[in-house]
C-alpha atoms as a PDB file:
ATOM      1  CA  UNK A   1     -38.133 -20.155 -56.620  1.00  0.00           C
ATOM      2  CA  UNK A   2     -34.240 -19.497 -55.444  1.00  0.00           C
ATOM      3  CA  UNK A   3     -31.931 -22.188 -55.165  1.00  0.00           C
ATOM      4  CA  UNK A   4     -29.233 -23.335 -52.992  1.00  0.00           C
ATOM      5  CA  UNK A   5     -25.834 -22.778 -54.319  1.00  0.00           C
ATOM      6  CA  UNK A   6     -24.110 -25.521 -52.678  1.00  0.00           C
ATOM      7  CA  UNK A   7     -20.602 -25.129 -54.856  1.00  0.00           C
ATOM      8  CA  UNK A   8     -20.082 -21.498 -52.980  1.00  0.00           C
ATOM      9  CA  UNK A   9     -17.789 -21.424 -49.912  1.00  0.00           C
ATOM     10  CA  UNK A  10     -18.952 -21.589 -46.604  1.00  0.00           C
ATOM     11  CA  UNK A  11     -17.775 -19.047 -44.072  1.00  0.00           C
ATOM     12  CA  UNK A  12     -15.308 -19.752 -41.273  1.00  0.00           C
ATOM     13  CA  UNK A  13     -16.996 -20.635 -37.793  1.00  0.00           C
ATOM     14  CA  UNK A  14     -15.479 -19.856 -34.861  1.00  0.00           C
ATOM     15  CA  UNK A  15     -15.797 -21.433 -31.850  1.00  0.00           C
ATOM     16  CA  UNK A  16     -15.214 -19.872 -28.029  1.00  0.00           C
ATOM     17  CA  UNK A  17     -14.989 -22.246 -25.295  1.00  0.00           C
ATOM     18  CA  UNK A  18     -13.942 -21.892 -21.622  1.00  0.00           C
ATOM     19  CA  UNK A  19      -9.921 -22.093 -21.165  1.00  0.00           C
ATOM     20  CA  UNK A  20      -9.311 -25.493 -18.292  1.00  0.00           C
ATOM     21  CA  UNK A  21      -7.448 -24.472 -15.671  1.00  0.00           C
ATOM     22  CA  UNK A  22      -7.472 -23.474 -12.082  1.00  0.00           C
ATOM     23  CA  UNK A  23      -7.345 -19.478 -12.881  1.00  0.00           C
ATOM     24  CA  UNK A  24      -7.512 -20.120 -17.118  1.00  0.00           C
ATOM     25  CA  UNK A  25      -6.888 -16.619 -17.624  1.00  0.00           C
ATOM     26  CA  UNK A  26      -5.552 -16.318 -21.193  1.00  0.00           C
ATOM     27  CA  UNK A  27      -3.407 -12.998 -20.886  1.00  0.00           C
ATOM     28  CA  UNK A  28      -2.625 -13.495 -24.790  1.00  0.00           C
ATOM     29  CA  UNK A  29      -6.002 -12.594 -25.556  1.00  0.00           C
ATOM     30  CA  UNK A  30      -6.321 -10.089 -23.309  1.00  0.00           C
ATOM     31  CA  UNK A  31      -2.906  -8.497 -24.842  1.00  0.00           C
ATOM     32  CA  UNK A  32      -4.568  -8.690 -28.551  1.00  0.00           C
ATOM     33  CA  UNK A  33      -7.704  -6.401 -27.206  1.00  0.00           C
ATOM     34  CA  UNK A  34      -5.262  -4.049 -25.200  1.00  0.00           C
ATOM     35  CA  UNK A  35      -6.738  -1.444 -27.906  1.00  0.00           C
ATOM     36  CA  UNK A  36      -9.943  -1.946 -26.685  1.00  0.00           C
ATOM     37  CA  UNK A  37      -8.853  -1.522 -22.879  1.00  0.00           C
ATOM     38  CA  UNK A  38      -6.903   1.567 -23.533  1.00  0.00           C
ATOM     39  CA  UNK A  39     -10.563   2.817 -25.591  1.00  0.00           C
ATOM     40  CA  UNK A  40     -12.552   1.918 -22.200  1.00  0.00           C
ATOM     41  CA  UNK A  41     -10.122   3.718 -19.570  1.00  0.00           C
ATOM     42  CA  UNK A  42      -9.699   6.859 -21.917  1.00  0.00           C
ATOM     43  CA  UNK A  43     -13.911   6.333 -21.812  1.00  0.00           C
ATOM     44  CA  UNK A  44     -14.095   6.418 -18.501  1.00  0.00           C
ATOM     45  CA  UNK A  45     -11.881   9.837 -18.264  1.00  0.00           C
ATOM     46  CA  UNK A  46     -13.389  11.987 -20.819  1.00  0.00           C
ATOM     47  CA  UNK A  47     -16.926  10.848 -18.809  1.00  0.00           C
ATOM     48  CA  UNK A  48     -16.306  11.456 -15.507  1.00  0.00           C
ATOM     49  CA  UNK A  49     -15.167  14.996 -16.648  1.00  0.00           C
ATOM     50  CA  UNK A  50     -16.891  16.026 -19.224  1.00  0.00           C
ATOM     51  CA  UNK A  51     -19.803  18.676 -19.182  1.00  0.00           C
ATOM     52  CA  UNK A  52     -17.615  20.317 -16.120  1.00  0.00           C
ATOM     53  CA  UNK A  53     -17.329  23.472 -15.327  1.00  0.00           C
ATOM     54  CA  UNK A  54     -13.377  22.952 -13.702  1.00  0.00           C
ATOM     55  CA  UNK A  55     -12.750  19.632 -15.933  1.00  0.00           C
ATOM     56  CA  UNK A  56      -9.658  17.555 -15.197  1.00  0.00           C
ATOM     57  CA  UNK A  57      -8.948  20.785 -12.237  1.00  0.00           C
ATOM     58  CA  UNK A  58     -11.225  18.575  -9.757  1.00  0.00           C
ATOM     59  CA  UNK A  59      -8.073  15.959 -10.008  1.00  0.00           C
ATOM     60  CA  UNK A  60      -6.403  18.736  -8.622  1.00  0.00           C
ATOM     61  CA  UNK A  61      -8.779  20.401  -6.342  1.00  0.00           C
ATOM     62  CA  UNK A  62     -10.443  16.964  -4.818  1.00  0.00           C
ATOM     63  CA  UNK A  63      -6.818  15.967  -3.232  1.00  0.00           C
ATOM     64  CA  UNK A  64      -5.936  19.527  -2.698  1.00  0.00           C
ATOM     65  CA  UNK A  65      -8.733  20.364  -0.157  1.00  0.00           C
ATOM     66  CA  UNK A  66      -8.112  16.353   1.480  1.00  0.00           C
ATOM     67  CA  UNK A  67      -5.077  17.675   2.254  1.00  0.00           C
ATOM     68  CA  UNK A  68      -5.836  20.883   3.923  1.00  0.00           C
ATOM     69  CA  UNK A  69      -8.892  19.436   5.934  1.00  0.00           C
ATOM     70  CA  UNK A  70      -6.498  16.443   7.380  1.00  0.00           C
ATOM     71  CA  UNK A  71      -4.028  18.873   7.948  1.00  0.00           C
ATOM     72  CA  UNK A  72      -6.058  21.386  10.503  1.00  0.00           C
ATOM     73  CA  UNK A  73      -7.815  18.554  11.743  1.00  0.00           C
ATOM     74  CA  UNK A  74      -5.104  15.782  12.570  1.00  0.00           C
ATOM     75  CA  UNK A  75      -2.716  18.076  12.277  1.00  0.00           C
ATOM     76  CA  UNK A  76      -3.307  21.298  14.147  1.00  0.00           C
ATOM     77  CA  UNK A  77      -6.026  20.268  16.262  1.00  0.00           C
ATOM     78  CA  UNK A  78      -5.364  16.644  17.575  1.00  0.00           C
ATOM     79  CA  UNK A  79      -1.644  16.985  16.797  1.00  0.00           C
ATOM     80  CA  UNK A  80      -1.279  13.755  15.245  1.00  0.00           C
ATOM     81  CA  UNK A  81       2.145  12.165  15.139  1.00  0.00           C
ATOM     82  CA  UNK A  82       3.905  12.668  12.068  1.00  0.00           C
ATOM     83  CA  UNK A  83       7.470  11.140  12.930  1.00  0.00           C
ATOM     84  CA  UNK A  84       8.967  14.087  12.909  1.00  0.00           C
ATOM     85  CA  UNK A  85       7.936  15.476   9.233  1.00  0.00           C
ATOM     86  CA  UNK A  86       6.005  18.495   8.486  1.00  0.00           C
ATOM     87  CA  UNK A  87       2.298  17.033   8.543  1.00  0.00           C
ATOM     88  CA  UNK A  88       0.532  18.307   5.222  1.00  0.00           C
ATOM     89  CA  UNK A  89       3.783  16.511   3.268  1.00  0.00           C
ATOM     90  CA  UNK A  90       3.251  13.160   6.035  1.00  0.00           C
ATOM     91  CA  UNK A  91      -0.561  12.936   5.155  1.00  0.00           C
ATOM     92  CA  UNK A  92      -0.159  13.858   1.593  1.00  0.00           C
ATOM     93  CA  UNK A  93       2.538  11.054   0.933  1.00  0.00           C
ATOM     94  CA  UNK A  94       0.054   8.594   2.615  1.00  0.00           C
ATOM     95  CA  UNK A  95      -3.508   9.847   0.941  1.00  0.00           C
ATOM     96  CA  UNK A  96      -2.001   9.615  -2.494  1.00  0.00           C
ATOM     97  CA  UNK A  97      -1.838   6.095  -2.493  1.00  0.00           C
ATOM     98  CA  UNK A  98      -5.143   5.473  -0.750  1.00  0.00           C
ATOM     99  CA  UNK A  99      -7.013   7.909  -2.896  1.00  0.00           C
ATOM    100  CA  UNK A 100      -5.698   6.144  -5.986  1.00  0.00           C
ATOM    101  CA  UNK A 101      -6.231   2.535  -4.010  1.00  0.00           C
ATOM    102  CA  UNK A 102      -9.989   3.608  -3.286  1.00  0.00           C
ATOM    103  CA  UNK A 103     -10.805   5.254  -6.600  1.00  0.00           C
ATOM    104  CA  UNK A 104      -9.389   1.799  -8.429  1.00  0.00           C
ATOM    105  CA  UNK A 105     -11.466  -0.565  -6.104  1.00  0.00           C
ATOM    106  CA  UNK A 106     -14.876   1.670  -5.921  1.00  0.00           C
ATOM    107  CA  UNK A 107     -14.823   1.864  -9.949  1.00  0.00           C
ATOM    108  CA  UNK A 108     -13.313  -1.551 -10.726  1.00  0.00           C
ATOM    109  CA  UNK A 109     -16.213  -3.167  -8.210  1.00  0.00           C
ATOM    110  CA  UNK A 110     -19.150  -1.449 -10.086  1.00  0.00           C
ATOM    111  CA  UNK A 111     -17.658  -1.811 -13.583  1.00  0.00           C
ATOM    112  CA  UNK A 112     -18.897  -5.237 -14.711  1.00  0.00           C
ATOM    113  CA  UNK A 113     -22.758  -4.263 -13.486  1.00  0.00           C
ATOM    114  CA  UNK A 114     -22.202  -0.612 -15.182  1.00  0.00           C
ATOM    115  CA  UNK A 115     -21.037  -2.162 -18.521  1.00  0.00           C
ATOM    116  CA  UNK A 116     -24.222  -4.083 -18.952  1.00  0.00           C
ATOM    117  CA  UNK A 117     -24.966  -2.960 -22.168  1.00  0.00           C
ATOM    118  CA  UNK A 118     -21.321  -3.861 -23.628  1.00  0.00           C
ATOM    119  CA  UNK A 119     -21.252  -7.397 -22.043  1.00  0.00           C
ATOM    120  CA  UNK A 120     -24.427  -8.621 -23.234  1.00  0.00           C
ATOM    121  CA  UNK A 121     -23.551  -7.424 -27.319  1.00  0.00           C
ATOM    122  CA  UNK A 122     -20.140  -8.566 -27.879  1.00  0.00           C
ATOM    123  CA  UNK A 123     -17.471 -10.949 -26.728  1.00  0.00           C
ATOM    124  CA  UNK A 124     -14.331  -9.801 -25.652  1.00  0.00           C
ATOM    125  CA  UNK A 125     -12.399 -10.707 -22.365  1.00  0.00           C
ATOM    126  CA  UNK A 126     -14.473  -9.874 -19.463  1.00  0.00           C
ATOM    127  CA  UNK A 127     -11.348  -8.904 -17.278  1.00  0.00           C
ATOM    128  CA  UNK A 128     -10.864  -5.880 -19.573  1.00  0.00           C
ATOM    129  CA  UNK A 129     -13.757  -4.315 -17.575  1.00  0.00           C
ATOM    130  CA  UNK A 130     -11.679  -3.943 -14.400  1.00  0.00           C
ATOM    131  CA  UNK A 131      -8.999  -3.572 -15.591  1.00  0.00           C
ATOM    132  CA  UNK A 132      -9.733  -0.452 -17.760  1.00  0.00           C
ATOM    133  CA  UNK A 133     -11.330   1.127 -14.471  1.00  0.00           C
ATOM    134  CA  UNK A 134      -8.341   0.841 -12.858  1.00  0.00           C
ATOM    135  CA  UNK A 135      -6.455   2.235 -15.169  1.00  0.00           C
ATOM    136  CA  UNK A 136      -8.440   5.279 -15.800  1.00  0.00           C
ATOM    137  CA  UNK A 137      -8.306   6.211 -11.903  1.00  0.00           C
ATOM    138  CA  UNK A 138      -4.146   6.577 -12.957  1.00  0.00           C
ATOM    139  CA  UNK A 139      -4.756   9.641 -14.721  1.00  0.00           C
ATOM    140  CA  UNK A 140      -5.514  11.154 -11.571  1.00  0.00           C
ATOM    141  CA  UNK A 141      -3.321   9.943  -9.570  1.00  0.00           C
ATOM    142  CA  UNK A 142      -0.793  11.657 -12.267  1.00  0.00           C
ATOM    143  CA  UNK A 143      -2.476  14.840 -11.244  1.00  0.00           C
ATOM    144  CA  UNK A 144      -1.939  14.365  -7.993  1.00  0.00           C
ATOM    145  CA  UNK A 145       1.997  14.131  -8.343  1.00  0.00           C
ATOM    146  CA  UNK A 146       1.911  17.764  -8.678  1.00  0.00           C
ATOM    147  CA  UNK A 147       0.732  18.852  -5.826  1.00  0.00           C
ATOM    148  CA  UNK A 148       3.293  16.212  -4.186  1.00  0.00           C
ATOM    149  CA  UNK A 149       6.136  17.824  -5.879  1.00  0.00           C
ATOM    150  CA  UNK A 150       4.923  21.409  -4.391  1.00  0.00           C
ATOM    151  CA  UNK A 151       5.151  20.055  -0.867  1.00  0.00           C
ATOM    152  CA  UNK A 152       8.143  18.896  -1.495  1.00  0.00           C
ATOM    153  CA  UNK A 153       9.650  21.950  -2.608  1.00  0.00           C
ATOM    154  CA  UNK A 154       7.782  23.807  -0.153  1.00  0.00           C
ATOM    155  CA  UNK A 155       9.612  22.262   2.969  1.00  0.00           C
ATOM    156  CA  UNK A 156      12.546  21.666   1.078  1.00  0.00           C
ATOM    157  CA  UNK A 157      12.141  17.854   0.849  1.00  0.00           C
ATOM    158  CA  UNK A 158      14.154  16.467  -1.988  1.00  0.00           C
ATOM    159  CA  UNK A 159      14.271  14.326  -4.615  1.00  0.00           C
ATOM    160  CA  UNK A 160      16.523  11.128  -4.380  1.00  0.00           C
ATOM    161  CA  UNK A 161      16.516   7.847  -5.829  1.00  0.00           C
ATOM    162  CA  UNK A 162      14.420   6.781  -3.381  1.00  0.00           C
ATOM    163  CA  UNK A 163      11.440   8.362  -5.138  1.00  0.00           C
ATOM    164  CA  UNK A 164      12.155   5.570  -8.082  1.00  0.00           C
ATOM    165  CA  UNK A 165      10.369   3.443  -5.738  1.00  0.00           C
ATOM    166  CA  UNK A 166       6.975   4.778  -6.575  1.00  0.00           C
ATOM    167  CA  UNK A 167       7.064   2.785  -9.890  1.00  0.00           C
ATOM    168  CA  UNK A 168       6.607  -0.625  -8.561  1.00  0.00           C
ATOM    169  CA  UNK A 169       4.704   0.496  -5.626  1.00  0.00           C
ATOM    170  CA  UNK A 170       2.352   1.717  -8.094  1.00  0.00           C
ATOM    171  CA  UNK A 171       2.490  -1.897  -9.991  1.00  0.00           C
ATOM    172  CA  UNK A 172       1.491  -3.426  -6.084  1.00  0.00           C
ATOM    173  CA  UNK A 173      -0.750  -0.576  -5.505  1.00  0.00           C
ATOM    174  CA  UNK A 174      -2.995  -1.773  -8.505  1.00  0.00           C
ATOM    175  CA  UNK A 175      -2.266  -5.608  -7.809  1.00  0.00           C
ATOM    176  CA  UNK A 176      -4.424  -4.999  -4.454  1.00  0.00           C
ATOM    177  CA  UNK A 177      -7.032  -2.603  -5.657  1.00  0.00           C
ATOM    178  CA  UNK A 178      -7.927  -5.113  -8.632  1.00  0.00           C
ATOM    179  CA  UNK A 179      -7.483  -8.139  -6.424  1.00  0.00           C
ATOM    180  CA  UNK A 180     -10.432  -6.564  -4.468  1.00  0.00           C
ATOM    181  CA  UNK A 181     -11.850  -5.159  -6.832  1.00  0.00           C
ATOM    182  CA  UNK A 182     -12.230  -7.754  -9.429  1.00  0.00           C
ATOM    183  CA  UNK A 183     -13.712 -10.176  -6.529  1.00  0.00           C
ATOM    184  CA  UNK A 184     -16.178  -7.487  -5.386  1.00  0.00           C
ATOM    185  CA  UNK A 185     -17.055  -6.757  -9.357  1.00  0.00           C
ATOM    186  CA  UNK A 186     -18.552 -10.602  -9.522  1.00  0.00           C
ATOM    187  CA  UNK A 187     -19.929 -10.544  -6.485  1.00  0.00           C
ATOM    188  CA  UNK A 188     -21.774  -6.814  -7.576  1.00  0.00           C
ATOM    189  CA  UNK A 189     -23.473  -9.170 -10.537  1.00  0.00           C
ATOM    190  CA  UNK A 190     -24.734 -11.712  -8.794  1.00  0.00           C
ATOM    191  CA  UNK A 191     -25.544  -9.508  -5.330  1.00  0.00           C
ATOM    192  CA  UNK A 192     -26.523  -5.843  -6.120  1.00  0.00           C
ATOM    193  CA  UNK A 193     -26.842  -4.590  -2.395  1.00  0.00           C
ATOM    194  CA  UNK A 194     -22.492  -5.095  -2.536  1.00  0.00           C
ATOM    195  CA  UNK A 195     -22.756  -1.426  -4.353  1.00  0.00           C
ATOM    196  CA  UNK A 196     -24.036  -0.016  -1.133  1.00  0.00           C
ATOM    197  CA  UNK A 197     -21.905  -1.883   1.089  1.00  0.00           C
ATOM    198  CA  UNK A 198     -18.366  -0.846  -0.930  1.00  0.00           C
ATOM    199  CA  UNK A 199     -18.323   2.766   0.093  1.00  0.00           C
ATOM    200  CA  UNK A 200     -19.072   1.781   3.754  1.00  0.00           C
ATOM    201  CA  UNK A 201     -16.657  -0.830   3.314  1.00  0.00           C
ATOM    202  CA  UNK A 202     -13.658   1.832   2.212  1.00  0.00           C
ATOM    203  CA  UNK A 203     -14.593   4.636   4.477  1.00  0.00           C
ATOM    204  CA  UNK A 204     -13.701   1.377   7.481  1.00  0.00           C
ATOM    205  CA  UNK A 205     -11.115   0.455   5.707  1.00  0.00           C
ATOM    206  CA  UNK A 206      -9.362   3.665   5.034  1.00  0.00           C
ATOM    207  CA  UNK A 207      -9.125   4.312   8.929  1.00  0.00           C
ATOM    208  CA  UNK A 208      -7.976   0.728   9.742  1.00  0.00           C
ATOM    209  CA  UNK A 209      -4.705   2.316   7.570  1.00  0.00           C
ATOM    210  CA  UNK A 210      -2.475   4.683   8.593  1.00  0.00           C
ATOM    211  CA  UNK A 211      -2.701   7.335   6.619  1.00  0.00           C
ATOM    212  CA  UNK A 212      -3.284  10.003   8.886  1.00  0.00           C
ATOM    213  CA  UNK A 213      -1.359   8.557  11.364  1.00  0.00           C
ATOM    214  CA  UNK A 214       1.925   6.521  11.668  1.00  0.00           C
ATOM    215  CA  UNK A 215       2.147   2.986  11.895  1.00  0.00           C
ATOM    216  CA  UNK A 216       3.711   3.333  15.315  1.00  0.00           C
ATOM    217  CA  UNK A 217       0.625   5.328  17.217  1.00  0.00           C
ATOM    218  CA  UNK A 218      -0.266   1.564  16.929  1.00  0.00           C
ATOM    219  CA  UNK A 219       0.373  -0.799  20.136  1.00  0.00           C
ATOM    220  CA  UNK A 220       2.914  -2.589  19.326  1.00  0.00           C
ATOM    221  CA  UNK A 221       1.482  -6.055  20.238  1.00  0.00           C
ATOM    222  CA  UNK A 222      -1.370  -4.834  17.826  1.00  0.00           C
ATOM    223  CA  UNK A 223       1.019  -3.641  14.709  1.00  0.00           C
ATOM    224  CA  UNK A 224       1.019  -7.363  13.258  1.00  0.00           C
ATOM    225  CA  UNK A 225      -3.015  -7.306  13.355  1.00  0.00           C
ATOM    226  CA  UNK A 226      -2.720  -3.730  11.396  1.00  0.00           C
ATOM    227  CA  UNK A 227       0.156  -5.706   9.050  1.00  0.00           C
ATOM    228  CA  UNK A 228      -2.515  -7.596   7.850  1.00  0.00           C
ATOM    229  CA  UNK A 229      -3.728  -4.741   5.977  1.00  0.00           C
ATOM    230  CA  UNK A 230      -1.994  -4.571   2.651  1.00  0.00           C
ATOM    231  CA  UNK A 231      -2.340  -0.954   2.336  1.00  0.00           C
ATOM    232  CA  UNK A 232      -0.378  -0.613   5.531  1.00  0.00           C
ATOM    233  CA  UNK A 233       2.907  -1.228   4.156  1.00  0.00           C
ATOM    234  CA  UNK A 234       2.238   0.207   0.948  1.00  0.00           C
ATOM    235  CA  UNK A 235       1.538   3.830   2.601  1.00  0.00           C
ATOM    236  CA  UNK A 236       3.931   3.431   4.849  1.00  0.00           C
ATOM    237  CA  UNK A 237       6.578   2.234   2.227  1.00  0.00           C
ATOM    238  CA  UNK A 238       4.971   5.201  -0.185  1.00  0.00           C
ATOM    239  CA  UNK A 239       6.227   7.481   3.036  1.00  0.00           C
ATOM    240  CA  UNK A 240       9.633   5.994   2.968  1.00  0.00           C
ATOM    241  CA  UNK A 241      10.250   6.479  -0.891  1.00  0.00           C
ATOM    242  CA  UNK A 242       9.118  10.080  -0.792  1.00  0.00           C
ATOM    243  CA  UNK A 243      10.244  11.426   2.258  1.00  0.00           C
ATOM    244  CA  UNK A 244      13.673   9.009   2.605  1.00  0.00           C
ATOM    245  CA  UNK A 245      13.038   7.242   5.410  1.00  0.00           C
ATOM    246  CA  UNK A 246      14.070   3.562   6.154  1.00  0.00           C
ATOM    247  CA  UNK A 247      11.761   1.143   4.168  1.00  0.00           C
ATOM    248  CA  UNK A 248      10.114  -1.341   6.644  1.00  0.00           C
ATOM    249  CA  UNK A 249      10.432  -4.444   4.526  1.00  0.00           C
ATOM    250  CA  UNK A 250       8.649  -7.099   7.123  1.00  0.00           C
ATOM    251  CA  UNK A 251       5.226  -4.711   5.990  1.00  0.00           C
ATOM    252  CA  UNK A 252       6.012  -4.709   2.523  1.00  0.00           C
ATOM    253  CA  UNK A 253       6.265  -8.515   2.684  1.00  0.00           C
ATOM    254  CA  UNK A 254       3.655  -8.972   4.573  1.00  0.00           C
ATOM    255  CA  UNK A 255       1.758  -6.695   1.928  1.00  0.00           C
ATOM    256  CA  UNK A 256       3.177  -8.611  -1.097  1.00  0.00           C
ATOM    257  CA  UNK A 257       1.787 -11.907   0.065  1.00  0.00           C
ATOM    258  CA  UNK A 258      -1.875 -10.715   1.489  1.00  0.00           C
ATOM    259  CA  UNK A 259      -2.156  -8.303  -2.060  1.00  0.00           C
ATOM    260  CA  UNK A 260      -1.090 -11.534  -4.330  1.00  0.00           C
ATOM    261  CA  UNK A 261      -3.391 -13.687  -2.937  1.00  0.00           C
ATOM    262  CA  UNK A 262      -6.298 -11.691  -2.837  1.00  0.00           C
ATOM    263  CA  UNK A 263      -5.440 -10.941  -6.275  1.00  0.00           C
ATOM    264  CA  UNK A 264      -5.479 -14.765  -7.127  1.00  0.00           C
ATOM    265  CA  UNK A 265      -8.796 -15.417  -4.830  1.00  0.00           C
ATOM    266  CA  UNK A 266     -10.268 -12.809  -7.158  1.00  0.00           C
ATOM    267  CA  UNK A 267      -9.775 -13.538 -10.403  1.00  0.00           C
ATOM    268  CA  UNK A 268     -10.331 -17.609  -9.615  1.00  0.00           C
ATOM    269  CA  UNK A 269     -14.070 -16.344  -8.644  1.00  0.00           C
ATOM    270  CA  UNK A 270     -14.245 -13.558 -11.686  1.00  0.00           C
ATOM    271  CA  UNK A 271     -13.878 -16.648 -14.095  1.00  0.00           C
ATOM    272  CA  UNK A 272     -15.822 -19.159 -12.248  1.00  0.00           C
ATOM    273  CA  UNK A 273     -18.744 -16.575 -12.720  1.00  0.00           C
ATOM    274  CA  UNK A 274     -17.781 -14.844 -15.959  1.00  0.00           C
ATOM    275  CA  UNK A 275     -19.952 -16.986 -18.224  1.00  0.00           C
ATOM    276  CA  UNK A 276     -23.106 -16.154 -16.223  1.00  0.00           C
ATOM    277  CA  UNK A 277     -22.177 -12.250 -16.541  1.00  0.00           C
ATOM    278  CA  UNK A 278     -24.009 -11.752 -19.880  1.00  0.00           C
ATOM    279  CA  UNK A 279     -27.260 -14.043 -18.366  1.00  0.00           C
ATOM    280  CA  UNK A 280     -27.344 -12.057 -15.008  1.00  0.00           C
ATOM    281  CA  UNK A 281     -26.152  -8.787 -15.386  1.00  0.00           C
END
């Protein structure tokens, strides 16, 4: 017969309840398990290439060959406008930031559903999810610099301080993808037919921005409509930074404000349905 030692010290209990608040995100906590986010991006690269025959070359190759089919096709064959620019650098400075805007929302949108197994086991912030998704797609958009910097030296475009711009373009880049792609991760949960209708959604999307064509092939009375778009003045403002052309800041505002506030509308819902993720998922 075993008795209860009731003299030996009980172990601390911790207790995790929902932060009040309109948005309650608690970015301290999500700082303290920025290990664990770095862990889940560097995941998601060694994945998606491993057991490859090229590796990390399809980083290289997948833009590459973008680039030469937009280039014969808008370029050579419907003779696209390219405001005055050599086309393969005018499409290339505009599918850069799409490609890394659509790789960030089509893997940050099916990364809460995909991490099933995680969710369910352990707690740790949920926005981590999305977040490291996000920031695996920036290894290739790294890549993808070099075959930027070959145009450029190719038709003897150079490098001026305009080209610092990329850095916080990059910061609003992600702001939009994740403010999509955070909402559209919840939703995936809750609604699993949303994973068929993203890649429709971003194959509409990517032609409703111009980034085989110039903002101005637009009507004008219709350019305000197109504004709308956030990714219209962050390619176009990409454009300006690489290539040195005037920045057209009305877009970029315009851009600012739309990508913030999706941004906010998705992480209000993310939390609203986060404590149901390890229930549904």
């Amino acid at each position: 017969m075993s008795t209860t030692d009731l003299s030996a010290p009980s172990l601390p209990v911790r207790v995790i309840e929902p932060r009040r608040g309109w948005l309650a995100i608690n970015w301290a906590e999500i700082w303290r398990y920025r290990e664990l986010l770095y862990f889940l991006a560097w995941r998601d690269v060694t994945i998606r290439y491993k057991q490859t025959v090229l590796g990390v070359l399809w980083a290289f190759i997948q833009p590459f060959i973008k680039l030469v089919v937009f280039s014969v096709i808008f370029g050579g064959l419907a003779k696209i406008d390219s405001e005055g620019y050599p086309y393969p650098i005018f499409v290339f400075a505009g599918l850069l930031p799409w490609q890394f805007f659509s790789e960030s929302l089509s893997r940050s949108s099916s990364s809460v559903a995909g991490s099933a197994n995680l969710i369910t086991k352990v707690y740790f912030p949920r926005l981590i999810v999305p977040l490291s998704s996000a920031g695996a797609c920036l290894v290739d958009f790294a890549i993808s610099f070099a075959i930027l910097f070959g145009l450029m030296l190719w038709y003897g475009v150079p490098i001026t301080l305009s080209t610092l711009a990329i850095v916080p373009l990059v910061v609003l880049t992600i702001l939009a993808a994740l403010g999509a792609g955070i909402l559209l991760s919840a939703f995936n949960v809750a609604y699993r037919d949303f994973q068929y209708l993203v890649p429709f959604g971003i194959q509409i999307w990517f032609f409703l921005t111009p980034v085989v064509y110039p903002v101005r092939a637009i009507p004008q009375k219709w350019q305000w409509l197109l504004a709308l778009n956030p990714m219209t003045g962050i390619v176009d403002a990409y454009r300006s930074a690489i290539l040195g052309k005037p920045f057209v800041w009305e877009n970029m505002a315009i851009s600012i404000v739309v990508a913030a506030a999706v941004f906010l509308a998705g992480l209000f819902y993310f939390r609203r349905m986060e404590s149901s993720f390890a229930d549904v998922v």
